[in-house]
N, C-alpha and C. Protein backbone atom coordinates (compact mmCIF):
# COMPACT_ATOMS: atom_id res chain seq x y z
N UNK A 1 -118.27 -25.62 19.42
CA UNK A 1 -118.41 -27.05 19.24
C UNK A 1 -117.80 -27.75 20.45
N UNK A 2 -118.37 -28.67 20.86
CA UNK A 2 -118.12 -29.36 22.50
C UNK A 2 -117.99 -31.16 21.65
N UNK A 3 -117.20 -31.42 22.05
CA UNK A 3 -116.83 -32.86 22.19
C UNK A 3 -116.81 -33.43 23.29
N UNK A 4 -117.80 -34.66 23.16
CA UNK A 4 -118.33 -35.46 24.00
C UNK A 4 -117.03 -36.45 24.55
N UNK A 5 -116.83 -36.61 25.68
CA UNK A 5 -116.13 -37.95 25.66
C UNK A 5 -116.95 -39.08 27.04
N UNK A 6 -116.94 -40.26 26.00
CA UNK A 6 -117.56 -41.52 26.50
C UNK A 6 -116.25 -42.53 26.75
N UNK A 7 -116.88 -42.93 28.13
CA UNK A 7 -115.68 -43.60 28.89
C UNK A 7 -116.38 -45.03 28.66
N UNK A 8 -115.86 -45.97 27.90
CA UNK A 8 -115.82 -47.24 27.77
C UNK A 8 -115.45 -48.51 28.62
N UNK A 9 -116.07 -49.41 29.04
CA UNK A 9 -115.91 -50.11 30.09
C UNK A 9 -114.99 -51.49 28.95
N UNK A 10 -114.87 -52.66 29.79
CA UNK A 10 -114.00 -53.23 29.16
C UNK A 10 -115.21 -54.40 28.29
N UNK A 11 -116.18 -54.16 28.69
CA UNK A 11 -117.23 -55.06 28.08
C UNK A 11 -117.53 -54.36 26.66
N UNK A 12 -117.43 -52.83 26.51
CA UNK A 12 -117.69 -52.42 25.61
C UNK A 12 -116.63 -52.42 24.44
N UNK A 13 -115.67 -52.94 24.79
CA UNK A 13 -114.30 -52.88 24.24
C UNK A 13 -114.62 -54.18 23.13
N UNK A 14 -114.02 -53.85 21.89
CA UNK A 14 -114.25 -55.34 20.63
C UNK A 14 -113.42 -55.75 20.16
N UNK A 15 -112.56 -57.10 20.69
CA UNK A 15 -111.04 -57.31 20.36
C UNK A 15 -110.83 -56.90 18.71
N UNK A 16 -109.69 -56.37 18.71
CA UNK A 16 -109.79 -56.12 17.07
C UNK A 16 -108.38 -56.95 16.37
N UNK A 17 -108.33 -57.65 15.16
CA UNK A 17 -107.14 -57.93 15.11
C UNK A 17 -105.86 -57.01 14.68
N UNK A 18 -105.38 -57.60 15.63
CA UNK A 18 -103.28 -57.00 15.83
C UNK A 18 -103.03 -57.27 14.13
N UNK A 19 -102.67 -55.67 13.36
CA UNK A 19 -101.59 -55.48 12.69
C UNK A 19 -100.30 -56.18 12.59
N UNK A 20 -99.69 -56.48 11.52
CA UNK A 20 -97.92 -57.38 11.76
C UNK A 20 -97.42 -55.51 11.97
N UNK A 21 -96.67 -54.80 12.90
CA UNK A 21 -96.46 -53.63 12.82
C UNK A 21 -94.88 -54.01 12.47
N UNK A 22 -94.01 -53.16 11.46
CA UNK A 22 -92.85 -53.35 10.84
C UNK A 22 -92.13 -52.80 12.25
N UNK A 23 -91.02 -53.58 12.05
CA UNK A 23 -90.04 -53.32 13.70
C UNK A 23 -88.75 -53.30 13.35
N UNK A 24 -87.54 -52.18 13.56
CA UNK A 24 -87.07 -51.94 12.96
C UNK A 24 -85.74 -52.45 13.45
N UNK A 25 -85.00 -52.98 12.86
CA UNK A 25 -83.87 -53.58 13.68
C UNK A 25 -83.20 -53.28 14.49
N UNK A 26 -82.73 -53.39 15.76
CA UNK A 26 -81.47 -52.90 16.85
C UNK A 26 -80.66 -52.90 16.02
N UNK A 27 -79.75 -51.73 16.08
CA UNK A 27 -78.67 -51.59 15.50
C UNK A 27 -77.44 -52.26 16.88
N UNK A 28 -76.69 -52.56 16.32
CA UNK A 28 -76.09 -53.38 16.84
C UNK A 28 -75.07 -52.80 17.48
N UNK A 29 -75.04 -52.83 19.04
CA UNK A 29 -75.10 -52.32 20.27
C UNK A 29 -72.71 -51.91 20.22
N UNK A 30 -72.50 -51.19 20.54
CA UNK A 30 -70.90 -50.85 20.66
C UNK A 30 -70.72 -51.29 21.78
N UNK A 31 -69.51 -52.70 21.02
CA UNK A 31 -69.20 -53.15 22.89
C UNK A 31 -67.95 -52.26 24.11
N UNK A 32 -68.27 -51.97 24.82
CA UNK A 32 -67.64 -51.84 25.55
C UNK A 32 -66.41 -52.20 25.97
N UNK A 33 -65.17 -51.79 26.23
CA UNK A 33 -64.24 -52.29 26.61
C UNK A 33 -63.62 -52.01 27.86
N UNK A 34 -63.46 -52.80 28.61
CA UNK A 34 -63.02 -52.54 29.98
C UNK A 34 -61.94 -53.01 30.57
N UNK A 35 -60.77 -52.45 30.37
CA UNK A 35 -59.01 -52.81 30.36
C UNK A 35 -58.74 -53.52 29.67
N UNK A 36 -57.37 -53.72 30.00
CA UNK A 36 -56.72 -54.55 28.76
C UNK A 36 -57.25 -55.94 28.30
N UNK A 37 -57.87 -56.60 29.85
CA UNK A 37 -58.12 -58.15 29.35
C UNK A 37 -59.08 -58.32 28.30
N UNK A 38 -60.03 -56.93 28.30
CA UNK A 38 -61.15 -57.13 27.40
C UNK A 38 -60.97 -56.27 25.99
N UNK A 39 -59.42 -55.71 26.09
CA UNK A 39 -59.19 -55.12 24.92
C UNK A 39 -58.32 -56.36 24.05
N UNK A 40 -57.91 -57.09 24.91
CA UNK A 40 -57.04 -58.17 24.18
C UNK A 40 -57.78 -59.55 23.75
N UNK A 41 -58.98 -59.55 24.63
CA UNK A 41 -59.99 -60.78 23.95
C UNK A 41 -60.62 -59.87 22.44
N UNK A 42 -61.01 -58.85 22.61
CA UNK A 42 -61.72 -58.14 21.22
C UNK A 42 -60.80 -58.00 20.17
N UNK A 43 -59.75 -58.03 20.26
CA UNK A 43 -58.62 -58.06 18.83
C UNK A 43 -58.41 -59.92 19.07
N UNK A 44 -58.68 -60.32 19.68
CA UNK A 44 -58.04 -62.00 19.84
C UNK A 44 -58.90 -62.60 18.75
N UNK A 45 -60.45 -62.32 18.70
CA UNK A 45 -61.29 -62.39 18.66
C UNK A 45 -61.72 -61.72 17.20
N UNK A 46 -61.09 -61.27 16.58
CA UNK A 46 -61.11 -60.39 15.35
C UNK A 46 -61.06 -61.29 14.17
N UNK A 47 -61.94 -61.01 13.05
CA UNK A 47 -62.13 -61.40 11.92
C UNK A 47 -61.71 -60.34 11.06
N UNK A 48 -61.88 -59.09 10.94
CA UNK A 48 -61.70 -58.46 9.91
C UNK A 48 -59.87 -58.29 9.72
N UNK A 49 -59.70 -58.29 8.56
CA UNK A 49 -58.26 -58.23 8.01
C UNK A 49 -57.89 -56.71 8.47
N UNK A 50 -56.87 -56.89 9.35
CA UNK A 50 -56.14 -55.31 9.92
C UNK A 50 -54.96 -55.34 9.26
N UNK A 51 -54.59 -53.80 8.78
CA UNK A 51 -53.45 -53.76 7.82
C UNK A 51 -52.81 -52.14 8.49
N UNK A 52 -51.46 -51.90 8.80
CA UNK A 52 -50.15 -51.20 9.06
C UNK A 52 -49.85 -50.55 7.78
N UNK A 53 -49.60 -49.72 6.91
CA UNK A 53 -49.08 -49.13 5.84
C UNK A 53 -48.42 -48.03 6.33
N UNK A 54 -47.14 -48.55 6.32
CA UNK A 54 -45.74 -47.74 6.20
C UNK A 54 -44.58 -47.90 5.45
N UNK A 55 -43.64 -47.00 5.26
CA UNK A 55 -42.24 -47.54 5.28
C UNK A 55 -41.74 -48.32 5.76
N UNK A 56 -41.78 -48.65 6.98
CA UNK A 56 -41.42 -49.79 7.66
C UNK A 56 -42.54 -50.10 8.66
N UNK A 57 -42.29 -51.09 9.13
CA UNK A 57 -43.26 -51.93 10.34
C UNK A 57 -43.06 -51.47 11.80
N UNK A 58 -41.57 -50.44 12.36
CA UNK A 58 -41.14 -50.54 13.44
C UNK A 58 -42.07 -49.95 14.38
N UNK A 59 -43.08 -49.22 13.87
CA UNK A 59 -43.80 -48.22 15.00
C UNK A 59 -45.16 -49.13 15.59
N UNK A 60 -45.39 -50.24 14.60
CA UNK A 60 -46.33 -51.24 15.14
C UNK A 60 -45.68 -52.55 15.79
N UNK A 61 -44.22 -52.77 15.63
CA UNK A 61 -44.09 -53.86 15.46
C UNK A 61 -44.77 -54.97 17.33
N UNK A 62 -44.65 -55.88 16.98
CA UNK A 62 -45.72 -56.53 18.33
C UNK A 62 -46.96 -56.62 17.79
N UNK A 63 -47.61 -55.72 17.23
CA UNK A 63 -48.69 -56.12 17.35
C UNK A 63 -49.87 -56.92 17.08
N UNK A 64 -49.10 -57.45 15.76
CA UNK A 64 -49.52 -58.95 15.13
C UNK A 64 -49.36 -59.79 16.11
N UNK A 65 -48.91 -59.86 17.33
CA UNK A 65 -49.11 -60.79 18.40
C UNK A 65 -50.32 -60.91 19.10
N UNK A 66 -51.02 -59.49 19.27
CA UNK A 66 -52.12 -59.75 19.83
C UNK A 66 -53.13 -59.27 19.27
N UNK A 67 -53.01 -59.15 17.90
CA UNK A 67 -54.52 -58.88 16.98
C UNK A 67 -54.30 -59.54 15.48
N UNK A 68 -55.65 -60.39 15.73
CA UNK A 68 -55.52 -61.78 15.01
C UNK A 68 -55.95 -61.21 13.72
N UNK A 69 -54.97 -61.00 12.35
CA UNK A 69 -55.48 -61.08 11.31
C UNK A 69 -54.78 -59.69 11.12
N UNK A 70 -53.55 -59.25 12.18
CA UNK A 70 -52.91 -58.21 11.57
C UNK A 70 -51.80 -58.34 10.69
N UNK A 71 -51.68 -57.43 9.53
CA UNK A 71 -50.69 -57.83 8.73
C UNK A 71 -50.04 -56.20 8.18
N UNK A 72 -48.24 -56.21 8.06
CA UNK A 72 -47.74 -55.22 7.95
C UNK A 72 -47.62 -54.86 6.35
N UNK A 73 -47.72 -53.68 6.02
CA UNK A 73 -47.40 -53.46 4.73
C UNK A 73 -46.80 -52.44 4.53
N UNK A 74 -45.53 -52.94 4.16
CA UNK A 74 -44.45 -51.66 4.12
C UNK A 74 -43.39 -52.07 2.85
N UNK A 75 -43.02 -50.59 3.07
CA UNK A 75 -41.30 -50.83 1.73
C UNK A 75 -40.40 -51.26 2.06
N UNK A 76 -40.03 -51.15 3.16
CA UNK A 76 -38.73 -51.33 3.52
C UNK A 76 -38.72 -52.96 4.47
N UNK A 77 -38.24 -53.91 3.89
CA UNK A 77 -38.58 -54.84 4.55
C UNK A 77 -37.20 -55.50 5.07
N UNK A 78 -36.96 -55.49 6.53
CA UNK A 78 -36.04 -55.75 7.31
C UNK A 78 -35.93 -57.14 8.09
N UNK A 79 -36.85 -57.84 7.87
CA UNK A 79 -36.94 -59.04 7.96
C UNK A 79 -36.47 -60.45 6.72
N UNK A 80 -36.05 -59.74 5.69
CA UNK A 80 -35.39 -61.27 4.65
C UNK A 80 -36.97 -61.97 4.04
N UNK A 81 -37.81 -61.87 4.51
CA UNK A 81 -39.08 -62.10 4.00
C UNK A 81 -39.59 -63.45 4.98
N UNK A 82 -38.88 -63.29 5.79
CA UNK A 82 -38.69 -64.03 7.44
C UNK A 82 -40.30 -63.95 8.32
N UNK A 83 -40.29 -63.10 8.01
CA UNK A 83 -41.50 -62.50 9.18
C UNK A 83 -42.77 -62.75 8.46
N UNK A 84 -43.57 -63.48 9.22
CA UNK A 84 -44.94 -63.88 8.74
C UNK A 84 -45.80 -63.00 8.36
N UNK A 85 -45.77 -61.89 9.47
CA UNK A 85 -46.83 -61.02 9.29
C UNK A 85 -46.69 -59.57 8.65
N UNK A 86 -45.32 -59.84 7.63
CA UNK A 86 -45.33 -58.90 7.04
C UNK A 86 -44.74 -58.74 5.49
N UNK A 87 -45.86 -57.78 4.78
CA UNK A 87 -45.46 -58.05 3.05
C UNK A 87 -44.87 -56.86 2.94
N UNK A 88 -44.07 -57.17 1.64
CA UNK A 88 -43.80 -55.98 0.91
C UNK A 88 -43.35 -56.36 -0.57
N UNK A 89 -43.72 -55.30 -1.72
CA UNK A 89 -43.52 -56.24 -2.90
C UNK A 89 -42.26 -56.56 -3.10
N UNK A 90 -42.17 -57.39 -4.14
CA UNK A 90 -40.82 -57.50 -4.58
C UNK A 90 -40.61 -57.18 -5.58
N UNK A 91 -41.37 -56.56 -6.33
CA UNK A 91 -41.03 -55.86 -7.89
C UNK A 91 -41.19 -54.39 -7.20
N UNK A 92 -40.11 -53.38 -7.97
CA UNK A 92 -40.26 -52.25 -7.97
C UNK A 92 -41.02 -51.67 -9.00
N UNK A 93 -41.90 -50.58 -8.89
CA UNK A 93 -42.15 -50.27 -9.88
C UNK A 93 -41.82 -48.39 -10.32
N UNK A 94 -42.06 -47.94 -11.51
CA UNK A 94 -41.70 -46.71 -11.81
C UNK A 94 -42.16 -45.69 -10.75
N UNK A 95 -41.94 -44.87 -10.42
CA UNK A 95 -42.14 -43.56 -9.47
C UNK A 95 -41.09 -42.61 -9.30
N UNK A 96 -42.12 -41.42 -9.01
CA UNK A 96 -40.74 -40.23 -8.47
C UNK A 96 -40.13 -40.73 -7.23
N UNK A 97 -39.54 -39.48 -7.43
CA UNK A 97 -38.57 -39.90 -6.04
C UNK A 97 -39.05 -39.79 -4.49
N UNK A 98 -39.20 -40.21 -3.60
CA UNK A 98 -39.79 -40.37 -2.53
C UNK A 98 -39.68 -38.92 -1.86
N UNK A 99 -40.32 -37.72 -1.47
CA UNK A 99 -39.93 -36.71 -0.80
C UNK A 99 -40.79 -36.92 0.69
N UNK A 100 -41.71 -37.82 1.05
CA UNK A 100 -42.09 -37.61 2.29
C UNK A 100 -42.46 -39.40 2.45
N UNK A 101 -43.27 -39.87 3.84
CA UNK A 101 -43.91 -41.22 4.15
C UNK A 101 -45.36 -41.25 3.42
N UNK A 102 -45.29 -39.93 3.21
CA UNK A 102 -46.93 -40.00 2.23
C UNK A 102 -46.67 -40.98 0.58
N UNK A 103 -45.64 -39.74 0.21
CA UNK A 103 -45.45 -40.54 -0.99
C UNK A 103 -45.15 -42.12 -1.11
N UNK A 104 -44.19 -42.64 0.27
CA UNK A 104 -43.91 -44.12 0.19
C UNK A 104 -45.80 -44.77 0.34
N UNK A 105 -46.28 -44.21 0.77
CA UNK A 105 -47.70 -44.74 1.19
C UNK A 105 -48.36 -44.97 0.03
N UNK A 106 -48.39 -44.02 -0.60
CA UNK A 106 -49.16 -43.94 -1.67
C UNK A 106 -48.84 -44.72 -2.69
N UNK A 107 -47.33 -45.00 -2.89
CA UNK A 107 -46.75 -45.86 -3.84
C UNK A 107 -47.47 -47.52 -3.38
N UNK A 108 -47.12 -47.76 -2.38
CA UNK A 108 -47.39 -49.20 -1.97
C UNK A 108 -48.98 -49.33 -2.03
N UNK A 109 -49.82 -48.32 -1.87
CA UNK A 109 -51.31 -48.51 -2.31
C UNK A 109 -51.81 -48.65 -3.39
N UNK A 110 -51.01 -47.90 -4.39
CA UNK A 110 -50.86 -48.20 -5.37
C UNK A 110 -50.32 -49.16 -6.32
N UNK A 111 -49.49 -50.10 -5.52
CA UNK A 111 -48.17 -50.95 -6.33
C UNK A 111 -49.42 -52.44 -6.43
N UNK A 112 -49.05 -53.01 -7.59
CA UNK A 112 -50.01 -54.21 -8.05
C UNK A 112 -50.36 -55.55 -7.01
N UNK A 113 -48.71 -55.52 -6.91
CA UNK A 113 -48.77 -56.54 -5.52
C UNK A 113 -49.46 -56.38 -4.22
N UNK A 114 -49.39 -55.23 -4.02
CA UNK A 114 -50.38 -54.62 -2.62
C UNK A 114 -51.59 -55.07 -3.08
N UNK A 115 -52.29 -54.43 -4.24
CA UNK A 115 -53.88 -54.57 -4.33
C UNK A 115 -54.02 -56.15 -4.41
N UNK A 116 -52.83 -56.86 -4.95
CA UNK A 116 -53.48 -58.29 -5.53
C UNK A 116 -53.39 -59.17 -4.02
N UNK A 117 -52.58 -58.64 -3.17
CA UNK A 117 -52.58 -59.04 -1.55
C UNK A 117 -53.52 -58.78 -1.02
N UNK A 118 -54.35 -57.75 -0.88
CA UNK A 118 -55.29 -57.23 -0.35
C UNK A 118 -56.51 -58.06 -0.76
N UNK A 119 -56.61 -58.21 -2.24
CA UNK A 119 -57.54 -58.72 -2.55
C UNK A 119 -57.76 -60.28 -2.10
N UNK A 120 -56.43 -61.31 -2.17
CA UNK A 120 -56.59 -62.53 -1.80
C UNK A 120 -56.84 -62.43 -0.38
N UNK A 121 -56.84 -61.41 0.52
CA UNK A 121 -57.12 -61.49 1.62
C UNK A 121 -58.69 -61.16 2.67
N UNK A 122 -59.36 -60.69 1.28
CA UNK A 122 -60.46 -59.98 1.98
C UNK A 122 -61.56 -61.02 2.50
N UNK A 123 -62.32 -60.79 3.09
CA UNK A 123 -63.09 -61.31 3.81
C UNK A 123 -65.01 -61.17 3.45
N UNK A 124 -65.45 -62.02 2.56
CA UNK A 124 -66.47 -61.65 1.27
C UNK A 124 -66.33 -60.20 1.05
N UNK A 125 -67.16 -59.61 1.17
CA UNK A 125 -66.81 -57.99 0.43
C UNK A 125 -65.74 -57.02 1.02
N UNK A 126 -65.62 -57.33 2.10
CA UNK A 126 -64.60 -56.25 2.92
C UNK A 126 -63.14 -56.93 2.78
N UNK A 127 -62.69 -55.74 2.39
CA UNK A 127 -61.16 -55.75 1.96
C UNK A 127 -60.40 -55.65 3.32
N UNK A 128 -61.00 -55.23 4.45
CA UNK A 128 -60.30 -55.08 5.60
C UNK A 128 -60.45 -53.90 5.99
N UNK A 129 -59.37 -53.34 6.99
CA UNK A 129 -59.37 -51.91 7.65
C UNK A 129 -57.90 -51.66 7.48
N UNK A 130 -57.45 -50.15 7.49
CA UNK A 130 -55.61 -50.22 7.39
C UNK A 130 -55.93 -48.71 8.23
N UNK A 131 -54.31 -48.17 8.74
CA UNK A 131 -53.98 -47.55 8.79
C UNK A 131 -52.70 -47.09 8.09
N UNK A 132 -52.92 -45.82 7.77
CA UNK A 132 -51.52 -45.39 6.97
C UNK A 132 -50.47 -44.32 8.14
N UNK A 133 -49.45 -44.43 8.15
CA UNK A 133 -48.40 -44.06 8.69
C UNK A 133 -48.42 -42.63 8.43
N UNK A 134 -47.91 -41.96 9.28
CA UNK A 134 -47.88 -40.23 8.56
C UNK A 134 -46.22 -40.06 9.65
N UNK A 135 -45.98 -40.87 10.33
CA UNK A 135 -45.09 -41.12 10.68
C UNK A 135 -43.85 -41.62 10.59
């Protein structure tokens, strides 16, 4: 079997109508960062709620200066309740006894006041981003 092929001129051509063809969104491009000036406009510049979870605040401390919407959450609070950018509850509640920074972690993720902080803070569905201390 042999197939013919016919070469079509542009007269022979019959506009046909254009399909809507489905187009699929750019996913939305990772910006780049290029030294500090442009690492310090992109946290300046920050909406999402950033959260510290430790025992204490000391291994971040500063950095609520230059990332907007950071906030500390720890047990041990060394500030008098002084310091803006940082909570900790004020009710204790029942638990074992602390044997590592995991367990303090876990307590304060757990403790009512944390979640009910978290929650007045979120940003429509997103609760934010945290890091936990292992430190």
């Amino acid at each position: 079997m042999t197939i013919k092929k016919t070469i079509k001129t542009k007269q022979d051509i019959k506009p046909v109508a254009k399909k809507a063809i489905p187009v699929k969104k750019a996913s939305k491009k990772k910006e780049v960062l290029n030294g500090i000036p442009d690492i310090r406009r992109y946290f300046y510049k920050n909406e999402t709620p950033l959260y510290f979870i430790s025992a204490t605040n000391f291994n971040m401390l500063g950095a609520d200066e230059w990332i907007k919407g950071f906030k500390f959450i720890c047990h041990i609070e060394c500030f008098d309740g002084q310091h803006p950018n940082v909570f900790s509850p004020q009710e204790e509640i029942p638990h074992d006894e602390f044997t590592s920074i995991e367990d303090i972690n876990n307590y304060l993720l757990q403790h009512p006041e944390v979640q009910a902080y978290l929650n007045h803070r979120k940003k429509g569905r997103s609760a934010g981003k945290y890091h936990v201390s292992n430190v």
